[in-house]
PDB file of N, CA and C in Angstrom:
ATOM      1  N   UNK A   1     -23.458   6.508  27.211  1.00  0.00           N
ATOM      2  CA  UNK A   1     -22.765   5.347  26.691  1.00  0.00           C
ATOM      3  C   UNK A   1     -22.580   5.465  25.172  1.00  0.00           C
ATOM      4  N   UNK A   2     -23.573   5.852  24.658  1.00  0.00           N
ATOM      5  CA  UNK A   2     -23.644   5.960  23.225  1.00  0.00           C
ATOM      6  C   UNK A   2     -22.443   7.112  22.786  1.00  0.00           C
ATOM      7  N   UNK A   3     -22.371   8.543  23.721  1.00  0.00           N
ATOM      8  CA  UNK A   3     -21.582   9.294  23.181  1.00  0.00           C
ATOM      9  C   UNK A   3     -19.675   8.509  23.116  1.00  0.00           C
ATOM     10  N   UNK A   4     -19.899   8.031  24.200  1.00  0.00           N
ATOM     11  CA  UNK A   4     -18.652   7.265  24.577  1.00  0.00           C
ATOM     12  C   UNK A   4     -17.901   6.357  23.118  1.00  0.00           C
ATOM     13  N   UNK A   5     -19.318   5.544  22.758  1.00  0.00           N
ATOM     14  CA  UNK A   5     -18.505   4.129  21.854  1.00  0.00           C
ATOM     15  C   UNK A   5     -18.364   5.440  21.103  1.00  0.00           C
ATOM     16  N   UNK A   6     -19.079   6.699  20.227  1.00  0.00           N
ATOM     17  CA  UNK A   6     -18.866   6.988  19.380  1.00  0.00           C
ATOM     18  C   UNK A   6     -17.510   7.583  19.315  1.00  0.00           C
ATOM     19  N   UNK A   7     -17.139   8.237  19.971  1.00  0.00           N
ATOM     20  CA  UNK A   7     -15.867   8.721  20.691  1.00  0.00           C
ATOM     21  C   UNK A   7     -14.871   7.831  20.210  1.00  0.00           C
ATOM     22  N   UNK A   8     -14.945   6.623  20.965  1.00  0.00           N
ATOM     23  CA  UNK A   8     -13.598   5.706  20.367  1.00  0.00           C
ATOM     24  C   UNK A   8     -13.847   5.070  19.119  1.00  0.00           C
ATOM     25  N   UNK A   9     -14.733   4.876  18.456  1.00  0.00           N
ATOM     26  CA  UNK A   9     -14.858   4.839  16.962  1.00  0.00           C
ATOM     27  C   UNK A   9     -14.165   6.063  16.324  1.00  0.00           C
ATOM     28  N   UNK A  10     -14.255   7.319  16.626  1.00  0.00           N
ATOM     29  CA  UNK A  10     -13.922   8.562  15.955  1.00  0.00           C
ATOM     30  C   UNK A  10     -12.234   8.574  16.460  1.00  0.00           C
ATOM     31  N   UNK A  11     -12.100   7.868  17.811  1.00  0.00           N
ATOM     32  CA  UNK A  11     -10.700   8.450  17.671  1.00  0.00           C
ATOM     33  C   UNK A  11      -9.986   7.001  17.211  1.00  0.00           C
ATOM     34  N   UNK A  12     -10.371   5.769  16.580  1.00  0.00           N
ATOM     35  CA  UNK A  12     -10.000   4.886  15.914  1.00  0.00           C
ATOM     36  C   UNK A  12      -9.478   5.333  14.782  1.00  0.00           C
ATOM     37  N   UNK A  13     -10.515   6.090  14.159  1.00  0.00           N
ATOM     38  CA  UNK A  13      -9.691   6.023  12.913  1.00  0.00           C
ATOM     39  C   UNK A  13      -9.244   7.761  12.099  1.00  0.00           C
ATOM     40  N   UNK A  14      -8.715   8.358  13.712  1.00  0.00           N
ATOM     41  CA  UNK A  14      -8.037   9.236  13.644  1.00  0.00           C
ATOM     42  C   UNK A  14      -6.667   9.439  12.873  1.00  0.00           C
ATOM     43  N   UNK A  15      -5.718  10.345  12.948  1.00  0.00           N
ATOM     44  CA  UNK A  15      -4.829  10.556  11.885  1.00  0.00           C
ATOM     45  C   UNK A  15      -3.726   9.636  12.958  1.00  0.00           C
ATOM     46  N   UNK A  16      -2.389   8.879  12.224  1.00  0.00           N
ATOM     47  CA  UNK A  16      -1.845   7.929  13.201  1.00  0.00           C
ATOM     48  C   UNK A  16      -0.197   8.621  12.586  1.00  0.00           C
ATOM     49  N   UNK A  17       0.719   8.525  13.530  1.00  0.00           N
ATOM     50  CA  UNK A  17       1.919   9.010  13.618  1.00  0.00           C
ATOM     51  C   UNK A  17       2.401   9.216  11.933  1.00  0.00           C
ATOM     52  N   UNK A  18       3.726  10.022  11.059  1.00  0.00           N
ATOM     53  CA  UNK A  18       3.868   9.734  10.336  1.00  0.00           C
ATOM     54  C   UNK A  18       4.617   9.259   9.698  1.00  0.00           C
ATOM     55  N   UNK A  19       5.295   8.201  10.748  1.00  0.00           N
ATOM     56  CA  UNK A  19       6.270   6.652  10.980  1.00  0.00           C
ATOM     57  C   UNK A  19       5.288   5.955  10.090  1.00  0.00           C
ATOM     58  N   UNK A  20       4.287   5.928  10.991  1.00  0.00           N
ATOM     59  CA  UNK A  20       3.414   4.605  11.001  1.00  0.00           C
ATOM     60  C   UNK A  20       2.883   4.511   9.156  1.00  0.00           C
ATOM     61  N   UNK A  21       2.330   6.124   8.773  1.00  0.00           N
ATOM     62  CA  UNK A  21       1.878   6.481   7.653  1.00  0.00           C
ATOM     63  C   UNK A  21       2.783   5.979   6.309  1.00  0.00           C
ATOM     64  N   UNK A  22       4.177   6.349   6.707  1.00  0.00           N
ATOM     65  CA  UNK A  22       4.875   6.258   5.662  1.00  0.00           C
ATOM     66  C   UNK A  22       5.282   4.539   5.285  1.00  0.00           C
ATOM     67  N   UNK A  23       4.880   4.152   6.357  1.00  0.00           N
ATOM     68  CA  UNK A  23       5.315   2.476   6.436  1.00  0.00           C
ATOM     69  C   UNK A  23       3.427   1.896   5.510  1.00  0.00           C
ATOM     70  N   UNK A  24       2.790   1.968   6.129  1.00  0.00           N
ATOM     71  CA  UNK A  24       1.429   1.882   5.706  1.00  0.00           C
ATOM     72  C   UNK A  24       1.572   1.986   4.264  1.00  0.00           C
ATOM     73  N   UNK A  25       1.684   3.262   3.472  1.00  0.00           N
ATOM     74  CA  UNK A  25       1.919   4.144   2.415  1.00  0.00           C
ATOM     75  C   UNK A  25       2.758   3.343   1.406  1.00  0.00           C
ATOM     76  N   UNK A  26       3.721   2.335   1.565  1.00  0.00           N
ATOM     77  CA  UNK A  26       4.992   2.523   1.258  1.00  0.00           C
ATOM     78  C   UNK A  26       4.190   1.255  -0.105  1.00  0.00           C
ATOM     79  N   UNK A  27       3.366   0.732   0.181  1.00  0.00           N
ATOM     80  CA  UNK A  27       2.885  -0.547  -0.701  1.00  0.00           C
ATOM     81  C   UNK A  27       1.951   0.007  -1.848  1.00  0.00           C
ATOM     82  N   UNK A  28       1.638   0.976  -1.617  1.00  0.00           N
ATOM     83  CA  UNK A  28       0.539   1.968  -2.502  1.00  0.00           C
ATOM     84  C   UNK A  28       1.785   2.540  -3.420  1.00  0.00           C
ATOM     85  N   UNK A  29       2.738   3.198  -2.844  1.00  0.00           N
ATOM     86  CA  UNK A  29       3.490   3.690  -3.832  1.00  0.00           C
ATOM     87  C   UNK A  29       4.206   2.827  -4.966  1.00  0.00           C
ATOM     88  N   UNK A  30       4.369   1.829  -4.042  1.00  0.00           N
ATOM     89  CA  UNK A  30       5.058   0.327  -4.730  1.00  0.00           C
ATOM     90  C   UNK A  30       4.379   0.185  -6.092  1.00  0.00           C
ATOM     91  N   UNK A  31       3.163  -0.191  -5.681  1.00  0.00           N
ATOM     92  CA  UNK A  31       1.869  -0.584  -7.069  1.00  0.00           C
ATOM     93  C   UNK A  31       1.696   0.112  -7.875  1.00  0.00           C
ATOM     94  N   UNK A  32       1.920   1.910  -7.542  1.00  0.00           N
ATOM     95  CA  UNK A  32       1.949   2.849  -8.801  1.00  0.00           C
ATOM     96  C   UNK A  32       3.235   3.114  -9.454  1.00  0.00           C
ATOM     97  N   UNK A  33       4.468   2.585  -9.097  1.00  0.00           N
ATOM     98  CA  UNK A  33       5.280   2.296  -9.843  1.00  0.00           C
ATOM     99  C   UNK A  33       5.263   1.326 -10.392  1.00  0.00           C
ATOM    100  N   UNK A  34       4.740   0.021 -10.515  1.00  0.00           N
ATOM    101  CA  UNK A  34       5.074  -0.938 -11.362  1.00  0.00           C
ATOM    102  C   UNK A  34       3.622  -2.429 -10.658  1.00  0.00           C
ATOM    103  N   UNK A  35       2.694  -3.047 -11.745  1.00  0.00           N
ATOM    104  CA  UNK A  35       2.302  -4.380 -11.231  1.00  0.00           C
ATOM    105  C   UNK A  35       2.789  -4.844 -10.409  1.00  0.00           C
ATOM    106  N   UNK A  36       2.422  -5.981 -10.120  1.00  0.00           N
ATOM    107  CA  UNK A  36       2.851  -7.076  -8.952  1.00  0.00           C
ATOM    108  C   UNK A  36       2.018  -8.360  -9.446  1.00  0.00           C
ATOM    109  N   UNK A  37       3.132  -9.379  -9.929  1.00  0.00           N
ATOM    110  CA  UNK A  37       2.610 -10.211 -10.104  1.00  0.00           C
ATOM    111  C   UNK A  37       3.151 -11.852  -9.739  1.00  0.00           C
ATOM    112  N   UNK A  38       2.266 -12.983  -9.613  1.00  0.00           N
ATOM    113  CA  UNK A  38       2.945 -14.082  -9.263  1.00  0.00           C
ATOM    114  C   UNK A  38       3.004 -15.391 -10.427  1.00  0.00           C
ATOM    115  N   UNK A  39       3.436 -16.359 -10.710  1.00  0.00           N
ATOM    116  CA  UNK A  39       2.769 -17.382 -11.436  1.00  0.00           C
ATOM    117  C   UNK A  39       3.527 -18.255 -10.395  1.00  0.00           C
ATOM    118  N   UNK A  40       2.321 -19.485 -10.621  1.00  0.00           N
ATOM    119  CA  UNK A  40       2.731 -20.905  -9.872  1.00  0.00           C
ATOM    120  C   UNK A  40       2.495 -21.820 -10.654  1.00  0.00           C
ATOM    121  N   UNK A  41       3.575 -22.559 -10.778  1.00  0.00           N
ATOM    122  CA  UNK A  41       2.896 -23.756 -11.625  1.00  0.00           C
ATOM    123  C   UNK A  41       3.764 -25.331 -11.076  1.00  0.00           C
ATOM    124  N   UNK A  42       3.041 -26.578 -11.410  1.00  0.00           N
ATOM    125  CA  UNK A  42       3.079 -27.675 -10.466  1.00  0.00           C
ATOM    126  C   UNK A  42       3.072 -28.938 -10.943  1.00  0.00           C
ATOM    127  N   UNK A  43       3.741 -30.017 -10.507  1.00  0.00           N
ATOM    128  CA  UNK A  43       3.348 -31.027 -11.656  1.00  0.00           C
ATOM    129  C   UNK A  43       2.804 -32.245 -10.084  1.00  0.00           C
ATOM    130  N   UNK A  44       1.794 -32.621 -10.366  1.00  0.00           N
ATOM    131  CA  UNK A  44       1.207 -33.530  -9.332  1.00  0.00           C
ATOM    132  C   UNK A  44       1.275 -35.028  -9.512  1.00  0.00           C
ATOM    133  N   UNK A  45       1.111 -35.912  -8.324  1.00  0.00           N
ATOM    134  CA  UNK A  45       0.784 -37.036  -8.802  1.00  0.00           C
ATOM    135  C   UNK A  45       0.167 -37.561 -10.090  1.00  0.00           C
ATOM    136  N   UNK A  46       1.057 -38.821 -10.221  1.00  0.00           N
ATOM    137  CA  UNK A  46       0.269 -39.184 -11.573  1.00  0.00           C
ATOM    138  C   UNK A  46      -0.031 -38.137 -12.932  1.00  0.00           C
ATOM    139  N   UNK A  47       1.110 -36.807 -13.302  1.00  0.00           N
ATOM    140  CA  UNK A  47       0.821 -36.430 -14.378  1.00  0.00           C
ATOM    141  C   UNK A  47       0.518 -34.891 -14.044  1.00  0.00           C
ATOM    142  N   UNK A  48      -0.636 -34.645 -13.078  1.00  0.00           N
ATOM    143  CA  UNK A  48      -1.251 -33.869 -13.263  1.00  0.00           C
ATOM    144  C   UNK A  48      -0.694 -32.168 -13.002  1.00  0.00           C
ATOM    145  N   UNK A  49      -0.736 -31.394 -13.587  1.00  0.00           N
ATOM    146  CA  UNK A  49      -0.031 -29.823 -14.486  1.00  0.00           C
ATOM    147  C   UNK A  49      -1.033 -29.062 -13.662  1.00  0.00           C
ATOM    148  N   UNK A  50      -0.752 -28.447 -12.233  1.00  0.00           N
ATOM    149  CA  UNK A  50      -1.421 -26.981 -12.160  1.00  0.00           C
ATOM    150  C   UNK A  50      -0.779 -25.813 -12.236  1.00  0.00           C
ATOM    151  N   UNK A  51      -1.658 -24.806 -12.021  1.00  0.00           N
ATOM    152  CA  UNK A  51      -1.052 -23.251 -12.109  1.00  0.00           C
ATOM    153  C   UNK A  51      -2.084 -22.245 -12.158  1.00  0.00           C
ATOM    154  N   UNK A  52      -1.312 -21.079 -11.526  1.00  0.00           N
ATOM    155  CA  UNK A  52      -2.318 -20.401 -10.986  1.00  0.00           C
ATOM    156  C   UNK A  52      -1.429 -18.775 -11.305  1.00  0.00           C
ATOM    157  N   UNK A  53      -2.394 -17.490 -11.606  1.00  0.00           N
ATOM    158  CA  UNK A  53      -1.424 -16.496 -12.093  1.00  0.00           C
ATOM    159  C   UNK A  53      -2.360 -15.004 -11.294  1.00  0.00           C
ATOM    160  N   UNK A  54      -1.169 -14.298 -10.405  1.00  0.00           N
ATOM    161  CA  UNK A  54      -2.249 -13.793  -9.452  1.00  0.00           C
ATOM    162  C   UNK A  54      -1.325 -12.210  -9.763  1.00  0.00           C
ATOM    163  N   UNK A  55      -2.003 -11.375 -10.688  1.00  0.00           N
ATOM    164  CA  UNK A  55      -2.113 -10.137 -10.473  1.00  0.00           C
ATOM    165  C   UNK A  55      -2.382  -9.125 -10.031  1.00  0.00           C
ATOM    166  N   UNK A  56      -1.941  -7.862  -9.766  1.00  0.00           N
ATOM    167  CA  UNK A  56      -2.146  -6.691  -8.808  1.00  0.00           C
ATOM    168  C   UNK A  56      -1.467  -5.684  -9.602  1.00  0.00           C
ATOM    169  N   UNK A  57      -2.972  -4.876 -10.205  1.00  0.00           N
ATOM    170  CA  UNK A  57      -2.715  -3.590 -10.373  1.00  0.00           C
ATOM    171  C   UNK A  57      -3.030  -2.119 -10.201  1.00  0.00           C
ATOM    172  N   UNK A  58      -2.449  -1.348  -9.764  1.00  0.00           N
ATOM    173  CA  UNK A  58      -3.240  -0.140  -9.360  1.00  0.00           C
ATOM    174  C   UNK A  58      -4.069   0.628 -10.277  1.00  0.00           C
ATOM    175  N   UNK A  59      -5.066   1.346  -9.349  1.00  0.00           N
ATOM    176  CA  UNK A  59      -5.466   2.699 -10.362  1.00  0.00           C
ATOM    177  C   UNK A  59      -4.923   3.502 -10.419  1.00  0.00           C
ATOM    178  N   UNK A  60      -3.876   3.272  -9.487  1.00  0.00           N
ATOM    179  CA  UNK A  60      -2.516   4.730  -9.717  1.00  0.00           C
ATOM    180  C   UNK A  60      -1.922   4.518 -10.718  1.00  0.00           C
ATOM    181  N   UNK A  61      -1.395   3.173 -11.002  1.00  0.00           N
ATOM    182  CA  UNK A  61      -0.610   2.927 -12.109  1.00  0.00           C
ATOM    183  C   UNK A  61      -1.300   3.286 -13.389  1.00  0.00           C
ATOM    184  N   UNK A  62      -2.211   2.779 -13.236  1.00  0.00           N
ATOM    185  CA  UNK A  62      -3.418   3.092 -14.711  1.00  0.00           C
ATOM    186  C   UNK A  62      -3.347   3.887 -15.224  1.00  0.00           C
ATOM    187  N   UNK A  63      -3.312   5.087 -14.175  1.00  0.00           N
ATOM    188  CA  UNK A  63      -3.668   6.660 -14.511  1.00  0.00           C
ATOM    189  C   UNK A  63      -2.354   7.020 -14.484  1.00  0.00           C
ATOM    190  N   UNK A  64      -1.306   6.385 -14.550  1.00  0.00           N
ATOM    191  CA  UNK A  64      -0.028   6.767 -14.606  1.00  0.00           C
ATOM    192  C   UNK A  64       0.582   7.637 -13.541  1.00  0.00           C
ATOM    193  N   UNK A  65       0.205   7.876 -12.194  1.00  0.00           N
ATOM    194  CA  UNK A  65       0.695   9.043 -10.844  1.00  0.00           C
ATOM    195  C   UNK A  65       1.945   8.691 -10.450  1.00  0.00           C
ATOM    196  N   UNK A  66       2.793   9.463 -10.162  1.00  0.00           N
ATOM    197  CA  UNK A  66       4.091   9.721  -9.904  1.00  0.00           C
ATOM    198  C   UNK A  66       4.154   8.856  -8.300  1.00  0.00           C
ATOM    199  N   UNK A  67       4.777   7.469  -8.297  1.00  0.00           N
ATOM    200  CA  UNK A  67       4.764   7.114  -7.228  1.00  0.00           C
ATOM    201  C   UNK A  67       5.266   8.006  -5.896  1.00  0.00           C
ATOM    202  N   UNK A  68       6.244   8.886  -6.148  1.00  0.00           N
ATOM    203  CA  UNK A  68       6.457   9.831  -4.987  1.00  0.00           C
ATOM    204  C   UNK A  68       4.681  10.855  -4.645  1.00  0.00           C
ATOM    205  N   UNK A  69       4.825  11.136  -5.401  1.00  0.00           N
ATOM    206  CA  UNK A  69       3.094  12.268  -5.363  1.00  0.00           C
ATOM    207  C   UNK A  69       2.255  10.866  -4.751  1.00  0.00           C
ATOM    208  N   UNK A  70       1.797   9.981  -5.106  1.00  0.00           N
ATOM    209  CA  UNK A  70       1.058   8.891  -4.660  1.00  0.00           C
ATOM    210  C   UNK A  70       1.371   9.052  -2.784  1.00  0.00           C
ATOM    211  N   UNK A  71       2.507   8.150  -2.334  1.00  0.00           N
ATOM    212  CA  UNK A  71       2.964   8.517  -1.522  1.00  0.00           C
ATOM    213  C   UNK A  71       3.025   9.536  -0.947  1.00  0.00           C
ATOM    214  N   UNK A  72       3.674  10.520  -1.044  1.00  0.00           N
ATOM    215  CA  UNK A  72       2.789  11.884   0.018  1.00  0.00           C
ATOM    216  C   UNK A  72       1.589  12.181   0.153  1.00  0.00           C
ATOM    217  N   UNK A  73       0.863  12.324  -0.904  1.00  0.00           N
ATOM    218  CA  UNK A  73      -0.285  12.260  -0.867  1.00  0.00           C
ATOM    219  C   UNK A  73      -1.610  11.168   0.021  1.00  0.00           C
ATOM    220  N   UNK A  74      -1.017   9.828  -0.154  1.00  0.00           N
ATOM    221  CA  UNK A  74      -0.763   8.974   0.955  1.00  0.00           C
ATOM    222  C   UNK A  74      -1.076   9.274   2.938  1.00  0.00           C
ATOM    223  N   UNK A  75       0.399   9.581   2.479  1.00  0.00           N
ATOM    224  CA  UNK A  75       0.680  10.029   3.953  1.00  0.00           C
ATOM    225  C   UNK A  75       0.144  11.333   4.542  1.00  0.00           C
ATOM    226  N   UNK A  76       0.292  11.950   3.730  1.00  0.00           N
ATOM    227  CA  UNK A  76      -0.425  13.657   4.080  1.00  0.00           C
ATOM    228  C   UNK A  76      -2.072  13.264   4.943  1.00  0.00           C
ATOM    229  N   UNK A  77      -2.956  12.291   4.064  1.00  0.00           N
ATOM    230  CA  UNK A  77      -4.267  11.326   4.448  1.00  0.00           C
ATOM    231  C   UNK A  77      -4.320  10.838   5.868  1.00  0.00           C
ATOM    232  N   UNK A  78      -3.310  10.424   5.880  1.00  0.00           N
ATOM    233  CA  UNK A  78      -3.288   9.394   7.480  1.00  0.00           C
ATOM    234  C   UNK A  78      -2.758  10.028   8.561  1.00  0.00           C
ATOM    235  N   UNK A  79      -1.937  10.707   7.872  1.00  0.00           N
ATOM    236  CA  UNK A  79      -1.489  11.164   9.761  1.00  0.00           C
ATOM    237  C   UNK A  79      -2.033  13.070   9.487  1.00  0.00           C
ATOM    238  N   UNK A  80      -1.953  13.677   8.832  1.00  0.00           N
ATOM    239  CA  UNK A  80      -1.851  14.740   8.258  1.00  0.00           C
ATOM    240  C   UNK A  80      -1.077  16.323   8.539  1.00  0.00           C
ATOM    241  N   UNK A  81       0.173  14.889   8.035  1.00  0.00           N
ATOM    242  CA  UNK A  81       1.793  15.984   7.858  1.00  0.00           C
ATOM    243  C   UNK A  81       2.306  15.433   6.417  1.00  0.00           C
ATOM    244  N   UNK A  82       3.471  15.719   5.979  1.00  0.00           N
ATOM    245  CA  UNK A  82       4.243  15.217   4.906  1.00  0.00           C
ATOM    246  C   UNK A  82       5.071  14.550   5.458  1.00  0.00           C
ATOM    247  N   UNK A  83       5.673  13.597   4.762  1.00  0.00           N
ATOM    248  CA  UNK A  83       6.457  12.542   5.463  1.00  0.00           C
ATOM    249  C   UNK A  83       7.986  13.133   5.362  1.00  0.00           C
ATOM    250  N   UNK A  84       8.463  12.770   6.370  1.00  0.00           N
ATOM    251  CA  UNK A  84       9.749  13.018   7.257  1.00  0.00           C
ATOM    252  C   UNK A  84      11.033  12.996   5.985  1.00  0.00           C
ATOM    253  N   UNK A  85      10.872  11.936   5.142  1.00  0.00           N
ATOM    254  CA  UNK A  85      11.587  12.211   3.964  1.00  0.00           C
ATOM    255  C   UNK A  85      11.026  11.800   2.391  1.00  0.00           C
ATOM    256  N   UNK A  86      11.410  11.558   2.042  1.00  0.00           N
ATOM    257  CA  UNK A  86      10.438  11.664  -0.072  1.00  0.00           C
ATOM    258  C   UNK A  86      10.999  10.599   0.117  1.00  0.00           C
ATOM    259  N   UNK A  87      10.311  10.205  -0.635  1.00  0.00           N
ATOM    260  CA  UNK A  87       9.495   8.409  -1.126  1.00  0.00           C
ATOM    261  C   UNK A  87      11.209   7.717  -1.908  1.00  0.00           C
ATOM    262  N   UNK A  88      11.874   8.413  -2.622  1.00  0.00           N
ATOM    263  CA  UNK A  88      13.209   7.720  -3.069  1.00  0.00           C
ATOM    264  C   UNK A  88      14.362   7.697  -1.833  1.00  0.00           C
ATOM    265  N   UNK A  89      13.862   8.482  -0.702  1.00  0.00           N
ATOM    266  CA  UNK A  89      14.781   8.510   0.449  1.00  0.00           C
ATOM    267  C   UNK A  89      14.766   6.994   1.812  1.00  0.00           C
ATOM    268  N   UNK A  90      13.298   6.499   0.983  1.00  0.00           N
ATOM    269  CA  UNK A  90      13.185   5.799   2.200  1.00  0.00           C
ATOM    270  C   UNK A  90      13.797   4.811   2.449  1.00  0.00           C
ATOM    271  N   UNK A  91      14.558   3.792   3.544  1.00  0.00           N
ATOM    272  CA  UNK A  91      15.046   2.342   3.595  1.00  0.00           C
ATOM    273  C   UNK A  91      14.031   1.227   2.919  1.00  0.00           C
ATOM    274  N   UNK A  92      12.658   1.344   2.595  1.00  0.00           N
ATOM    275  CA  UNK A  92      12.463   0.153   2.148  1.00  0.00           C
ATOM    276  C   UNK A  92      11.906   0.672   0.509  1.00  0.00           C
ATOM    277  N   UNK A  93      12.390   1.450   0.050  1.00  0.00           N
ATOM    278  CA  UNK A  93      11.814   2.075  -1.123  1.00  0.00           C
ATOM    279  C   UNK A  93      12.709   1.284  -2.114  1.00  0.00           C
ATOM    280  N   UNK A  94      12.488   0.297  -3.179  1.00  0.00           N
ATOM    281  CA  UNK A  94      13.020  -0.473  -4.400  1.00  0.00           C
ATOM    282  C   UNK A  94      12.248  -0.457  -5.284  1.00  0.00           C
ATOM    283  N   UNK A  95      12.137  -0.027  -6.692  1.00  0.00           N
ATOM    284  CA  UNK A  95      10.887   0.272  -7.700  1.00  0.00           C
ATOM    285  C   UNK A  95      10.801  -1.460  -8.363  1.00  0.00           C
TER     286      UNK A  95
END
């Protein structure tokens, strides 16, 4: 029994198609091209002013990595092939 669960634990988090990878991938590359950020702000009953300011930044970005290299590199991880086309080829790729 024991060899069994370990089995489907190991093939859980096996390498997964590299459709699936490049879709997965595609938000990592996002962040090392550029922050992501939100502000909200609100005016409430009686006066009252909120707001709230919610940032996201990578350590890719930090370190400055070539969002394409990020991305393959990425994908190469998860499924372990190179992806079907480069990171400026893809339909949901917008910097």
């Amino acid at each position: 029994m024991r060899r069994l669960t370990l089995l489907l634990l190991l093939a859980a988090c096996g390498p997964v198609s590299v459709e699936q990878a490049e879709k997965s991938c595609m938000e990592r590359a996002k962040l090392a091209a550029h922050p992501r950020g939100e502000v909200a702000l609100g005016v409430g009953s009686g006066g009252r002013h909120y707001g709230a300011v919610d940032i996201t930044i990578s350590s890719d970005y930090l370190a400055g990595r070539d969002p394409s290299g990020v991305f393959n590199t990425c994908v190469k991880q998860r499924s372990g092939q190179m992806p079907n086309r480069p990171l400026y080829e893809q339909p949901d790729w917008r910097p």
